[in-house]
Protein backbone atom coordinates (compact mmCIF):
# COMPACT_ATOMS: atom_id res chain seq x y z
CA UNK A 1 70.51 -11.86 -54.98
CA UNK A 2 70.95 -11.94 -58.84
CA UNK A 3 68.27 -13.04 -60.93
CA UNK A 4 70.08 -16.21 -62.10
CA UNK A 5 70.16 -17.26 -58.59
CA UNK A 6 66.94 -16.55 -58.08
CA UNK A 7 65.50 -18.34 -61.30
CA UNK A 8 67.88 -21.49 -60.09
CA UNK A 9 66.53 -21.43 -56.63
CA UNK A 10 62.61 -21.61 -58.18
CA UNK A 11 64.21 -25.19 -60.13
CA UNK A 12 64.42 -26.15 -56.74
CA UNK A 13 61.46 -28.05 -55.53
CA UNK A 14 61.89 -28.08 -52.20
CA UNK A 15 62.43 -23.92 -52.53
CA UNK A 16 59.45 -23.88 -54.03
CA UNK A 17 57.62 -25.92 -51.06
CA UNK A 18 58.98 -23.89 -48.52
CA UNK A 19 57.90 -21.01 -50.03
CA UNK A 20 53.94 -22.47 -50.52
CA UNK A 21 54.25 -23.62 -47.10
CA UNK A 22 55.05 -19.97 -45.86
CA UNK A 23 52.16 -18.58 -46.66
CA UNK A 24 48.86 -18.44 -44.06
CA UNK A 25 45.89 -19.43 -46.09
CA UNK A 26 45.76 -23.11 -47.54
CA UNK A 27 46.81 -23.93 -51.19
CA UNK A 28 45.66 -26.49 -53.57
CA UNK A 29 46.80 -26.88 -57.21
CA UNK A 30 44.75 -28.82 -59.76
CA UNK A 31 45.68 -29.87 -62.86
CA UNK A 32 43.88 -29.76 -65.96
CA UNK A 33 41.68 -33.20 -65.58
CA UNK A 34 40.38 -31.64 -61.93
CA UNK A 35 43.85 -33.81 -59.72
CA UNK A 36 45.00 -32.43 -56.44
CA UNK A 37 49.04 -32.18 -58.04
CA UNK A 38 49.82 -29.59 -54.48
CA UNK A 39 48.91 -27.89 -51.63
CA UNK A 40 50.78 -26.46 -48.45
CA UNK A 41 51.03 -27.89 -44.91
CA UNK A 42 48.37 -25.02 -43.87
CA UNK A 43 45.74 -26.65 -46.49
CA UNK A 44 46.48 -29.94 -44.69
CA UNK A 45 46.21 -28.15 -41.22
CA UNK A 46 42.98 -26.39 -42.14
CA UNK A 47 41.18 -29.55 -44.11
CA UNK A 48 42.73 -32.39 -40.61
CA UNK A 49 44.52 -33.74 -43.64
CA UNK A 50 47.58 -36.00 -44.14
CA UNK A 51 49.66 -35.32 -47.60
CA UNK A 52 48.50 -39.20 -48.69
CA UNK A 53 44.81 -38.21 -48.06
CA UNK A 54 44.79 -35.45 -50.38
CA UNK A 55 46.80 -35.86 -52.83
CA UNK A 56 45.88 -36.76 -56.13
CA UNK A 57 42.01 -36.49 -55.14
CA UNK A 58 39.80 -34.38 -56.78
CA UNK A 59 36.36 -32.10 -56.04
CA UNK A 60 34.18 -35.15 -57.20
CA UNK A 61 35.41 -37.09 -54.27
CA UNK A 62 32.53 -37.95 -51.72
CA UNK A 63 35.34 -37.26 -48.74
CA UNK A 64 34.21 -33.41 -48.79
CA UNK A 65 31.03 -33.29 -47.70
CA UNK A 66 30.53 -30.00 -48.89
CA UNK A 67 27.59 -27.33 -48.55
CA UNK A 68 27.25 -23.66 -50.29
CA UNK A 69 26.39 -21.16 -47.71
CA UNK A 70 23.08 -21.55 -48.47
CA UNK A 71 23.00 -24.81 -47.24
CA UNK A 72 22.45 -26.99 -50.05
CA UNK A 73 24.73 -29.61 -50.66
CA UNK A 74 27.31 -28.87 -53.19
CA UNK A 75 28.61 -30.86 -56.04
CA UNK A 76 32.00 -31.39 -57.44
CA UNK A 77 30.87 -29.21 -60.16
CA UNK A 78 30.04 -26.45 -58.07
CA UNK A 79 33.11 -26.36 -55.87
CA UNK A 80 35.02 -23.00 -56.93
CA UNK A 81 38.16 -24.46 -58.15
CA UNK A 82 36.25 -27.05 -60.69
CA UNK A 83 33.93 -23.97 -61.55
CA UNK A 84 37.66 -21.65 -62.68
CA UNK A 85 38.29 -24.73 -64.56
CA UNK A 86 35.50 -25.30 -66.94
CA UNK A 87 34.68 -21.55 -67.67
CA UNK A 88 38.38 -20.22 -66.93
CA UNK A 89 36.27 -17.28 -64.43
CA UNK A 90 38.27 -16.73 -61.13
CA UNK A 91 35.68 -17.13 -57.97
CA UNK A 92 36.46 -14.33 -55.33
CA UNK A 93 35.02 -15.15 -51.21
CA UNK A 94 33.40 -18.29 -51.83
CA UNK A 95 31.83 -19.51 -48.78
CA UNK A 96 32.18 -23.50 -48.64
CA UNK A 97 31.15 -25.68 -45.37
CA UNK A 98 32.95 -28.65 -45.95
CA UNK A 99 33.37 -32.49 -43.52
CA UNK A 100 36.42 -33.92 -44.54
CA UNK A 101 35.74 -37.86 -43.74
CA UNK A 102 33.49 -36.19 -41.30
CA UNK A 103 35.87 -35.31 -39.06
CA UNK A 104 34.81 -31.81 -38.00
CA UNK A 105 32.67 -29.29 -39.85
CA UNK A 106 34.71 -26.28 -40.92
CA UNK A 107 33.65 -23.29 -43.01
CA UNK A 108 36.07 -22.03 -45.55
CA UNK A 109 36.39 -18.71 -47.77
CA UNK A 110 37.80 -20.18 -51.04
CA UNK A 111 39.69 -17.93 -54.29
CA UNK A 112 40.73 -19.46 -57.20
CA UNK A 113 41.99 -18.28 -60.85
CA UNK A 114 43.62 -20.28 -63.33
CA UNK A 115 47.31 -20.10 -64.61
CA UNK A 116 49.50 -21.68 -67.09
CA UNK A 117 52.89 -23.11 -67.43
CA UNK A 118 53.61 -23.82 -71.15
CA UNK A 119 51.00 -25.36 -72.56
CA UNK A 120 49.56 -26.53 -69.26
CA UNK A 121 46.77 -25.32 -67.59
CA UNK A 122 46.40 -25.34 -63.76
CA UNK A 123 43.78 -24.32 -61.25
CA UNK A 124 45.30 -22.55 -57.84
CA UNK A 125 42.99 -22.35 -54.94
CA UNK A 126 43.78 -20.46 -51.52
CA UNK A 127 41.13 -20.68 -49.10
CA UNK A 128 41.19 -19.49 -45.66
CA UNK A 129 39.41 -21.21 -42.52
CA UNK A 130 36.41 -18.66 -41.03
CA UNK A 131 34.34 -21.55 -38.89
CA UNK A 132 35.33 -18.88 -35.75
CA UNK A 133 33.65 -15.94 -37.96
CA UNK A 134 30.53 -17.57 -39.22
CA UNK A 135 29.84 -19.08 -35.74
CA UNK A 136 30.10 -15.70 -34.43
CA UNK A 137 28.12 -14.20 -37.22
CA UNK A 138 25.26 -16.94 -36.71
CA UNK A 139 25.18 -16.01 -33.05
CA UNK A 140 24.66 -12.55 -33.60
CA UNK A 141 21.92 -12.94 -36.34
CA UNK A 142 20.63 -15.40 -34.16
CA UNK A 143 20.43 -12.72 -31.40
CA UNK A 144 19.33 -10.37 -33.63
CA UNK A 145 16.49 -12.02 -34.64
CA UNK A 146 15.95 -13.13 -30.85
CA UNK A 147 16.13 -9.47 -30.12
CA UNK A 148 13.81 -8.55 -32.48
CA UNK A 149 11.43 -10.89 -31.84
CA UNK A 150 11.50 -9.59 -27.89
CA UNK A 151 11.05 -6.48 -29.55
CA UNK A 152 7.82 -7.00 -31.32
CA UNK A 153 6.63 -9.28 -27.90
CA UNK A 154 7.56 -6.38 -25.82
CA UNK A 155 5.66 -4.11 -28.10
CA UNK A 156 2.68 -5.60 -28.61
CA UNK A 157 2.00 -6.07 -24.87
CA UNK A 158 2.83 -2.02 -24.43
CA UNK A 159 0.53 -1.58 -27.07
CA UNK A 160 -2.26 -3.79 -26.33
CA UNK A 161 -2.29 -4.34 -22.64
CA UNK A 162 -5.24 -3.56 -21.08
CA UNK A 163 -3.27 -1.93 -17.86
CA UNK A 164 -1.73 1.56 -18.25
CA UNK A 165 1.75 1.75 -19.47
CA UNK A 166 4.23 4.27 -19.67
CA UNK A 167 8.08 4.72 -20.85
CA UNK A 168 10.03 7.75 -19.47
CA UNK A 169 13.72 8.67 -19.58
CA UNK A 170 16.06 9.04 -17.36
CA UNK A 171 15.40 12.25 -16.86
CA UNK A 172 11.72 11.46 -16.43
CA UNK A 173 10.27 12.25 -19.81
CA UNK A 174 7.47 10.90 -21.08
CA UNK A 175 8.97 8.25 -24.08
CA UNK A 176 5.99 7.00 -25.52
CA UNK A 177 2.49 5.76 -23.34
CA UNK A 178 -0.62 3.40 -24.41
CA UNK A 179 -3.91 3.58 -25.31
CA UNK A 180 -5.12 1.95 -21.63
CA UNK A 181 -3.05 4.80 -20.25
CA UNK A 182 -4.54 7.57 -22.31
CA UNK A 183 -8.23 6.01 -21.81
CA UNK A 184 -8.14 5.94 -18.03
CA UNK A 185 -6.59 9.84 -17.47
CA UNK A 186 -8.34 11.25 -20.87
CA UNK A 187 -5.43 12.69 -22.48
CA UNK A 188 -4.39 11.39 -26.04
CA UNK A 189 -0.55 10.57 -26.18
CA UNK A 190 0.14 13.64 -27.96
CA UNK A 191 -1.46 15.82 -24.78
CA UNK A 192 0.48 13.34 -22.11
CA UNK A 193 3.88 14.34 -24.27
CA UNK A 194 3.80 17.86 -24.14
CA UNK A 195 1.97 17.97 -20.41
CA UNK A 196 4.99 15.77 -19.14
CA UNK A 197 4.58 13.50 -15.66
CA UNK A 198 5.04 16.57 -13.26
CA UNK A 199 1.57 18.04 -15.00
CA UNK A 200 -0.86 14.92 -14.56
CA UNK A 201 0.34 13.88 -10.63
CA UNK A 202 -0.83 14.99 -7.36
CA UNK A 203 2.38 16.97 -6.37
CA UNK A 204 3.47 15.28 -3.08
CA UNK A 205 3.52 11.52 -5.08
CA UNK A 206 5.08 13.13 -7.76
CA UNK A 207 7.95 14.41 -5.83
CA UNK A 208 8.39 10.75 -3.98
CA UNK A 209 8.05 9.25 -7.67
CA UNK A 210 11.03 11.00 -8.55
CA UNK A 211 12.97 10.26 -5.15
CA UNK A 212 12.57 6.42 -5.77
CA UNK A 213 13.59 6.82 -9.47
CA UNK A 214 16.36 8.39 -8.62
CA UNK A 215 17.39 5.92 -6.06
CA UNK A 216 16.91 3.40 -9.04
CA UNK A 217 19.95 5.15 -10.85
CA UNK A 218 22.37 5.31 -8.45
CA UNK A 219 22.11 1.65 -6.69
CA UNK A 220 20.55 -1.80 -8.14
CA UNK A 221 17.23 -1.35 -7.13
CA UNK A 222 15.30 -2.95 -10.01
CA UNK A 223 11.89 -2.18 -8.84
CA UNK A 224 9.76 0.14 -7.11
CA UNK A 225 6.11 0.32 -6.26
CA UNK A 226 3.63 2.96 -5.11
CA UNK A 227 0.24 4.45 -4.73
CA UNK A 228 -0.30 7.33 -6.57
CA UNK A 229 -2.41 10.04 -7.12
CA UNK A 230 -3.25 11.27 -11.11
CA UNK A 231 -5.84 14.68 -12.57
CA UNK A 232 -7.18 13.36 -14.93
CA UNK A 233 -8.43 15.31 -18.34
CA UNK A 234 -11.20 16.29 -16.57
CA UNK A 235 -9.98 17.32 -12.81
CA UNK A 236 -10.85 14.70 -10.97
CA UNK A 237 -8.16 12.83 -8.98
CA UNK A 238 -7.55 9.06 -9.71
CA UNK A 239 -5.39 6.99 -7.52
CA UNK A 240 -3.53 3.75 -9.11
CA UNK A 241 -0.55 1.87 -8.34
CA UNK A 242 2.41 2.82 -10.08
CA UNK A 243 5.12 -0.05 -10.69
CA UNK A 244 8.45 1.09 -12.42
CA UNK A 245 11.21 -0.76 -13.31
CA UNK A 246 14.59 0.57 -14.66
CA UNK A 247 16.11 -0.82 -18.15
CA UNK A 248 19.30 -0.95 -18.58
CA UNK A 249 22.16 -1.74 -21.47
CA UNK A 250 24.67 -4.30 -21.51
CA UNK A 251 26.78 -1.69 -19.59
CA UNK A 252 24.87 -0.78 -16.91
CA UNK A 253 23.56 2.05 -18.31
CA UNK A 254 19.90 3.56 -17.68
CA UNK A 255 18.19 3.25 -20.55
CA UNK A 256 14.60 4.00 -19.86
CA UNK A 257 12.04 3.57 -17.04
CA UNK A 258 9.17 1.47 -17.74
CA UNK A 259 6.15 2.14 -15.50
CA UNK A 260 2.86 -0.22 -15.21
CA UNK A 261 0.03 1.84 -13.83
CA UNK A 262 -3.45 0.47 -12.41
CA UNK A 263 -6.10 2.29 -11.44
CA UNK A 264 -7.44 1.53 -7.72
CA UNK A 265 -9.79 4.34 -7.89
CA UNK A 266 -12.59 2.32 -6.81
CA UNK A 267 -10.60 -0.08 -4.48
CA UNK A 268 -9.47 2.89 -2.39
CA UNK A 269 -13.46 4.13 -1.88
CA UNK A 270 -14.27 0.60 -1.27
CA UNK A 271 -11.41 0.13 1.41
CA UNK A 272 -12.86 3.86 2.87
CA UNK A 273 -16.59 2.67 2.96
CA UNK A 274 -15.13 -0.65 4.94
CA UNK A 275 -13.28 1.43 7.26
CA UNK A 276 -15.91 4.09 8.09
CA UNK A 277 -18.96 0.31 8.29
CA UNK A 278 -15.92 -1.12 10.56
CA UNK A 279 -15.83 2.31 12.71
CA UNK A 280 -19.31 2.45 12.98
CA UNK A 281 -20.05 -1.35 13.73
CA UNK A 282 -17.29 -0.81 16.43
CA UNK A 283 -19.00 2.14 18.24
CA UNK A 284 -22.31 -0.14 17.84
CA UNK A 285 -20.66 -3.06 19.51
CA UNK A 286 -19.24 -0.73 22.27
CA UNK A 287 -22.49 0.70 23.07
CA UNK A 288 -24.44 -2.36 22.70
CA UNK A 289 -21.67 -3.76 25.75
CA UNK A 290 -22.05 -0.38 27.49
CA UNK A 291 -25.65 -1.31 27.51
CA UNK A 292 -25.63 -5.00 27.99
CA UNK A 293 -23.52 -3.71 31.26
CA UNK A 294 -25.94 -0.81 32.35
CA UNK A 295 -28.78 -3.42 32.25
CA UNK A 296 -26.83 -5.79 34.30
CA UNK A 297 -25.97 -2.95 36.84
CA UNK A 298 -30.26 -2.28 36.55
CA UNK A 299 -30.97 -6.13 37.44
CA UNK A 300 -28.83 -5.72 40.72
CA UNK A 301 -30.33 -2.38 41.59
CA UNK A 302 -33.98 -3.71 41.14
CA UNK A 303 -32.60 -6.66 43.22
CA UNK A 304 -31.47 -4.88 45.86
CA UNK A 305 -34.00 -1.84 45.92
CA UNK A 306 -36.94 -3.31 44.87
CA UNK A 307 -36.97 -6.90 46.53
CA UNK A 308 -36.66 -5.58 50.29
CA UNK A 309 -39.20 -3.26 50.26
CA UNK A 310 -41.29 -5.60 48.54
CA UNK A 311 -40.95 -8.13 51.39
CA UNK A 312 -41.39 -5.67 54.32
CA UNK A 313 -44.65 -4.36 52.27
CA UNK A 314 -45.71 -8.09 52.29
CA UNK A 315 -44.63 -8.41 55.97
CA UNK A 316 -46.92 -5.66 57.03
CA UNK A 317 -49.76 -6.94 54.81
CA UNK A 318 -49.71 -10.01 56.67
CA UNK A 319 -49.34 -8.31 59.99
CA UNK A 320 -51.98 -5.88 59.63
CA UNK A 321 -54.25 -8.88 58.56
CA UNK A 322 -53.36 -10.47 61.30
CA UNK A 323 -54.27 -8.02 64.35
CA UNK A 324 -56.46 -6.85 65.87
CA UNK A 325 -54.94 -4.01 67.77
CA UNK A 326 -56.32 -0.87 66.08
CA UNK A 327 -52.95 1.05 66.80
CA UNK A 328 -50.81 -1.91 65.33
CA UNK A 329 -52.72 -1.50 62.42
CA UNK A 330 -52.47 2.30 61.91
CA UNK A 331 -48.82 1.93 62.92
CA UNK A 332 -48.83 -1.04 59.83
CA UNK A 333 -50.77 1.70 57.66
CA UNK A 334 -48.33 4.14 58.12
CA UNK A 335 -45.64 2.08 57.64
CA UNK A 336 -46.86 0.09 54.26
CA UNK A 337 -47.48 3.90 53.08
CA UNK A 338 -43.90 5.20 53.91
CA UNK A 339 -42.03 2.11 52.55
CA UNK A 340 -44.39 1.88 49.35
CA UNK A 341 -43.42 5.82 48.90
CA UNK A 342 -39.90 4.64 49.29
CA UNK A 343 -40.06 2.11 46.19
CA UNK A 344 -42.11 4.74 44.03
CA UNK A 345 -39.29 7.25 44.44
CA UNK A 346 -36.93 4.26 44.10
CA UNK A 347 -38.91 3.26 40.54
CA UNK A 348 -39.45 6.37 39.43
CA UNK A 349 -35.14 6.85 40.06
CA UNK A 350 -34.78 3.58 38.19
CA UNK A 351 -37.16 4.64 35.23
CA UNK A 352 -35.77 7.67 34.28
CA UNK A 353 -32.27 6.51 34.39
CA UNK A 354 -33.21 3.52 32.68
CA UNK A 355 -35.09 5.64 30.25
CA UNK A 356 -32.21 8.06 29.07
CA UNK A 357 -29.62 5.55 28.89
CA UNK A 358 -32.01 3.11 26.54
CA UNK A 359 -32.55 6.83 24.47
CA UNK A 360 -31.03 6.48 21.00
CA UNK A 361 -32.08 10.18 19.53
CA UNK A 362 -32.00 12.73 22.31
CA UNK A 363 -33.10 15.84 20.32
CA UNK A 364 -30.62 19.22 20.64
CA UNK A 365 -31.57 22.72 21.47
CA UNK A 366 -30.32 26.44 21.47
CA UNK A 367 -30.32 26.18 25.44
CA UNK A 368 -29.39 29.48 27.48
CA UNK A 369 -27.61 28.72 30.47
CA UNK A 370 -28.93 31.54 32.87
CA UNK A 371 -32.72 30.47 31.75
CA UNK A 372 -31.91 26.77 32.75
CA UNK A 373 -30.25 27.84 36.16
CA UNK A 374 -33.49 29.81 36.84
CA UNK A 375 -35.43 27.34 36.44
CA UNK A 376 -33.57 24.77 38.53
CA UNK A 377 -33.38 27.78 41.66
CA UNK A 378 -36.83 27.92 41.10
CA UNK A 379 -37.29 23.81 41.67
CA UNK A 380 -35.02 23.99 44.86
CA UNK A 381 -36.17 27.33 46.04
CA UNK A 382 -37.66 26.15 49.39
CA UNK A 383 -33.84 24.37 50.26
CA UNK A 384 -32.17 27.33 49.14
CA UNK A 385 -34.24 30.00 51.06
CA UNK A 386 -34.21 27.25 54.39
CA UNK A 387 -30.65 27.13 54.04
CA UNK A 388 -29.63 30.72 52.91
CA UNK A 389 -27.93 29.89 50.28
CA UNK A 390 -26.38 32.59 47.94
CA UNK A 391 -25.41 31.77 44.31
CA UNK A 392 -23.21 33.60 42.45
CA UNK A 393 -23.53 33.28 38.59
CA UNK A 394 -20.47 34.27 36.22
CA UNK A 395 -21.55 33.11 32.83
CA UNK A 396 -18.77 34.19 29.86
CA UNK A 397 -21.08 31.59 27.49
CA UNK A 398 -24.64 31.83 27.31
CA UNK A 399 -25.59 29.56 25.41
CA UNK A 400 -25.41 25.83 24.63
CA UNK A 401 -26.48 23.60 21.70
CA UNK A 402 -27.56 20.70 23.96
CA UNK A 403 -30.09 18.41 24.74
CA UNK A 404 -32.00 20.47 27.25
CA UNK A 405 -33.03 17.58 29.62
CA UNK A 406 -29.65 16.28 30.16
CA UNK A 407 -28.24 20.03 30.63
CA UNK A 408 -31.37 20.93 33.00
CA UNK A 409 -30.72 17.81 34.99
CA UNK A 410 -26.45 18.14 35.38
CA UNK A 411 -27.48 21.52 36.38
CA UNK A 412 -30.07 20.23 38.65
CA UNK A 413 -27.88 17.29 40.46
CA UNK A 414 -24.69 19.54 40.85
CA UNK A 415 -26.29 22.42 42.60
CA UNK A 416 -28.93 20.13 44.93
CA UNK A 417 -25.79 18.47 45.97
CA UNK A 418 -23.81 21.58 47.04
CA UNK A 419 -27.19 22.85 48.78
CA UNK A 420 -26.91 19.05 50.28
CA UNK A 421 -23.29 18.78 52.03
CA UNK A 422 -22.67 21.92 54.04
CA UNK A 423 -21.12 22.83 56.61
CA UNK A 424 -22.62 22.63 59.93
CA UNK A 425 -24.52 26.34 60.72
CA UNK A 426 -22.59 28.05 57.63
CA UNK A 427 -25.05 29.71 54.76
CA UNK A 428 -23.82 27.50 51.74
CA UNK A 429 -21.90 29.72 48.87
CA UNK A 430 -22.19 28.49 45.48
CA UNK A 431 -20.12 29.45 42.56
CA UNK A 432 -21.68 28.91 38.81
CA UNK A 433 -19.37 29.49 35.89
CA UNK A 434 -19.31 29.09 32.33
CA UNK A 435 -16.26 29.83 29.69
CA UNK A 436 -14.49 28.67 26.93
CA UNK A 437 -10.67 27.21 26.26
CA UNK A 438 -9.04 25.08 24.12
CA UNK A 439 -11.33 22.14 24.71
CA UNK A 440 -14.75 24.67 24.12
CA UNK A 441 -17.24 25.24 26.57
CA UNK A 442 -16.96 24.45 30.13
CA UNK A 443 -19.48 24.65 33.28
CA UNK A 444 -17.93 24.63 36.65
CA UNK A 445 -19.96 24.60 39.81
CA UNK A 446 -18.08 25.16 43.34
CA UNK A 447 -19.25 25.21 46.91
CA UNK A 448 -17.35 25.62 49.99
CA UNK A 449 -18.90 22.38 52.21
CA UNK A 450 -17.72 19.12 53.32
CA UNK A 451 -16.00 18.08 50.43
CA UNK A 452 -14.53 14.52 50.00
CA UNK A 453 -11.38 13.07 50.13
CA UNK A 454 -10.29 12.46 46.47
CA UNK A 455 -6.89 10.22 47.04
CA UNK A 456 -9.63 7.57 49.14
CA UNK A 457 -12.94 7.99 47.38
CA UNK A 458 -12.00 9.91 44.04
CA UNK A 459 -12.25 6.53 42.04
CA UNK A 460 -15.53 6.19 43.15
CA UNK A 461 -17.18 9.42 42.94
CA UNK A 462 -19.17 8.65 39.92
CA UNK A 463 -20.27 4.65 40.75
CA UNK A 464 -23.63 4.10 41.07
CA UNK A 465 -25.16 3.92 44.52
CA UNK A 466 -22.11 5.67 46.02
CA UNK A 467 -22.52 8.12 49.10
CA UNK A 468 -19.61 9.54 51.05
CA UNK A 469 -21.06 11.35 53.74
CA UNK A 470 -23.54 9.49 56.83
CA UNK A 471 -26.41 10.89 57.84
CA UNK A 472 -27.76 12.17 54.49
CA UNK A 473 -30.61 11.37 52.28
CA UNK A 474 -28.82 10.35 49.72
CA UNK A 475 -28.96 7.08 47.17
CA UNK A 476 -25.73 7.75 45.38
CA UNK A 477 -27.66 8.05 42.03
CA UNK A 478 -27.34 12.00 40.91
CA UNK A 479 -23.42 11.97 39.90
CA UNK A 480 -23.89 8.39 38.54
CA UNK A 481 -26.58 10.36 36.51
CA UNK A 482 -25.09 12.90 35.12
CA UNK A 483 -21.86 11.43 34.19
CA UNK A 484 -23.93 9.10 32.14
CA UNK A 485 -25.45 11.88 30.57
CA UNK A 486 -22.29 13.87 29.75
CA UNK A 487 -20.20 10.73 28.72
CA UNK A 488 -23.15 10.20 25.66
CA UNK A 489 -23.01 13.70 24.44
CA UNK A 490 -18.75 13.38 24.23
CA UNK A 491 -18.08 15.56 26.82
CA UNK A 492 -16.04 14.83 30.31
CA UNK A 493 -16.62 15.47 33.79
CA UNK A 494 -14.31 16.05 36.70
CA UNK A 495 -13.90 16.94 40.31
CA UNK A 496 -11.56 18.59 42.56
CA UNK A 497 -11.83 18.49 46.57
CA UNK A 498 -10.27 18.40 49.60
CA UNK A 499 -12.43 17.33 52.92
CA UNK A 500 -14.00 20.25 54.72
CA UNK A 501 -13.23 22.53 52.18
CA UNK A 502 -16.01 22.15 49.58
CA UNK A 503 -15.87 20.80 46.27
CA UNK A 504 -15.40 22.19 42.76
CA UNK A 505 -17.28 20.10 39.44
CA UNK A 506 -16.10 20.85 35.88
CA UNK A 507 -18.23 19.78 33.09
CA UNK A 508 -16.46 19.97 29.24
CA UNK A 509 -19.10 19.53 26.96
């Protein structure tokens, strides 16, 4: 295109308008006494403008509503176009909010220089509408201030919470820790740094510490919690609660673990001391019913074996008032003595069970085995020699730590009873042993007599007042006895036997 052509087509207004139009920003012209004289359809696009409503106005109009970016309201004076004006200065990035008749708050970035046709001066403004950027820049100062002021929140409760705190990477480094930390393990922060977690935990928590953190990175579990065990500065183990949560960025990614640890130190004894006051109160309580039971089983017994006696006594007191007959009376002597006899041995039975199972602190003493056995031979030596008994002792242990009653009387019961139930015309053999396996020291004392049989009676060896075999002087208290006896000290007793083939007692103690 030639430059005539050119220069004719700028004569041409509507050339001109096109070409304003054409361009992306907004344009205003002003003339020299401050007039709107033109501006391009994006001006009226970007200001909700119609051609009538702008043109010919100027910056003094109230329709603007404007505000500098500060905030503060600004007058025609001040808008940038008015300012190029009266001093002739261009104004670069001016940022204007302005309300055109209030319909709709937009923020503008405004240029404008002045120019000259002849001897006329004009004012040309292009301006550009950045309500989408300063919104977005608002928001994130806004959030950046929010941020920061998490920030400081988030930092003073690290710093000043009386709980231990701790932040560790994802590779389990110690980030930063404070002071309630440091104060309740004795390290300063510079000591927990260096040391690292793996040097201040017990090693078996440590090792599940870093199985649930690690189960933290690679799923959505937010939170874990667990007891854990800490050495503190000066060796001595502390156990607290350990409550870690994982941080992460807008992307997902681990940041940094934050862990709140409390000490339960003194919790954890406390819980102990209840447990052990709870065990013992529940051995009390058992005993207490074992007792409560034994003394019910007592009040029958004395029922039983005291009351008839006692009548028959009082029968023959009344009948050997009564007579006359000198041989009824000696006959009523004889018989008051036998039966009174009987309820002496019976109270005396009653007593001394009575007696050791009311006995709280039965004293323990280096007994030996073959001295006690001696001396119970010694107590049943006219049964034994009647009978022709043989013993056979095989004692792998020697010695007991025992209470020496209790031992002398299992010893005692067990052997008078195998000297007791043998067979017809056959010299009873008895078999004494003691040894040790896996459960410690065992006694075991076998004969060869009548035996019982276990599948009937075997349920009922050990009952009080229990006697298997007729024709016997026998109450049914030794076994009852004894098992008493063993059952106090913690130990067990048990029986094998088969009718007519004796009977074999083994005592763990």
């Amino acid at each position: 295109m030639s430059t005539d052509l050119f220069n004719e087509h700028f004569k041409d207004n509507y050339f001109l308008q096109s070409v304003i139009d054409s361009i992306e920003e907004g344009v205003i012209v002003q003339n020299r006494e401050g007039a709107i004289i033109g501006f391009n359809s994006k001006a009226l696009e970007i200001l909700s403008l119609n051609e009538k409503e702008l043109f010919g106005k100027t910056s003094y109009d109230n329709m603007w509503n404007a505000c500098l970016e500060d905030g503060i309201i600004a007058s025609g004076d001040e808008h940038p176009i008015s300012v190029t004006l009266q001093t002739g200065q261009p104004q670069t990035n001016v940022l204007m909010q302005v309300n055109v008749f209030n319909r709709g708050v937009r923020w503008i970035n405004i240029n404008s220089k002045l120019f000259h046709i002849g001897d006329d001066v004009f004012a040309f403004a292009n301006f550009s509408d950045v309500t989408d950027m300063v919104q977005t820049n608002k928001s994130l100062t806004l959030e950046k201030q929010q941020r920061k002021i998490s920030e400081k929140k988030f930092s003073n409760v690290f710093k000043y919470s009386s709980i231990g705190k701790a932040i560790l990477s994802p590779e389990g480094n110690i980030m930063d820790v404070n002071d309630a930390l440091c104060n309740m393990l004795g390290y300063s922060k510079e000591e927990l740094f260096s040391n690292g977690l793996k040097e201040i935990c017990h090693e078996s928590d440590y090792a599940e510490n870093i199985l649930q953190t690690k189960q933290m990175l690679i799923t959505e579990l937010k939170k874990v919690e667990q007891e854990m065990r800490f050495i503190k500065k000066d060796g001595n183990l502390c156990w607290a609660t350990v409550t870690t949560s994982l941080v992460r960025d807008d992307a997902r990614n681990p940041q940094f673990f934050i862990s709140q640890i409390q000490e339960i130190t003194a919790l954890k004894q406390l819980n102990r001391n209840l447990e052990t006051q709870n065990r013992e109160l529940l051995k009390t309580q058992m005993a207490l019913e074992k007792k409560v039971s034994q003394l019910k089983e007592f009040a029958g017994i004395i029922t039983h074996d005291v009351r008839g006696p006692a009548h028959n006594i009082r029968k023959m007191l009344e009948m050997y008032e009564v007579t006359e007959d000198p041989e009824l009376k000696q006959a009523s002597l004889d018989y008051l003595k036998k039966v009174s006899a009987d309820l002496t041995n019976n109270l005396n039975e009653l007593v001394q069970i009575l007696q050791i199972q009311m006995e709280k602190d039965i004293p323990h003493s280096d007994c030996s085995f073959e001295e006690i056995i001696s001396s119970v031979c010694l107590q049943l030596q006219e049964t034994i020699n009647r009978k022709k008994a043989v013993i056979h002792a095989d004692l792998k242990v020697s010695n007991l730590t025992y209470p020496r009653v209790f031992l002398q009387s299992i010893i005692y019961n067990l052997l008078s009873n195998s000297l007791k139930y043998v067979q017809p015309d056959q010299p009873p053999v008895i078999e004494i042993k003691t040894f040790k396996d896996a459960g410690g020291i065992c006694l075991t004392v076998k004969d060869y007599g009548l035996g019982i049989d276990m599948k009937r009676f075997g349920h009922m060896l050990f009952r009080f007042q229990k006697s298997f075999h007729s024709g016997f002087d026998s109450k049914g208290i030794g076994l009852y006895l004894i098992k008493n006896q063993i059952e106090d000290q913690g130990g067990t007793i048990s029986a094998e036997s088969e009718p007519n083939k004796g009977i074999t007692f083994t005592v763990r103690f």
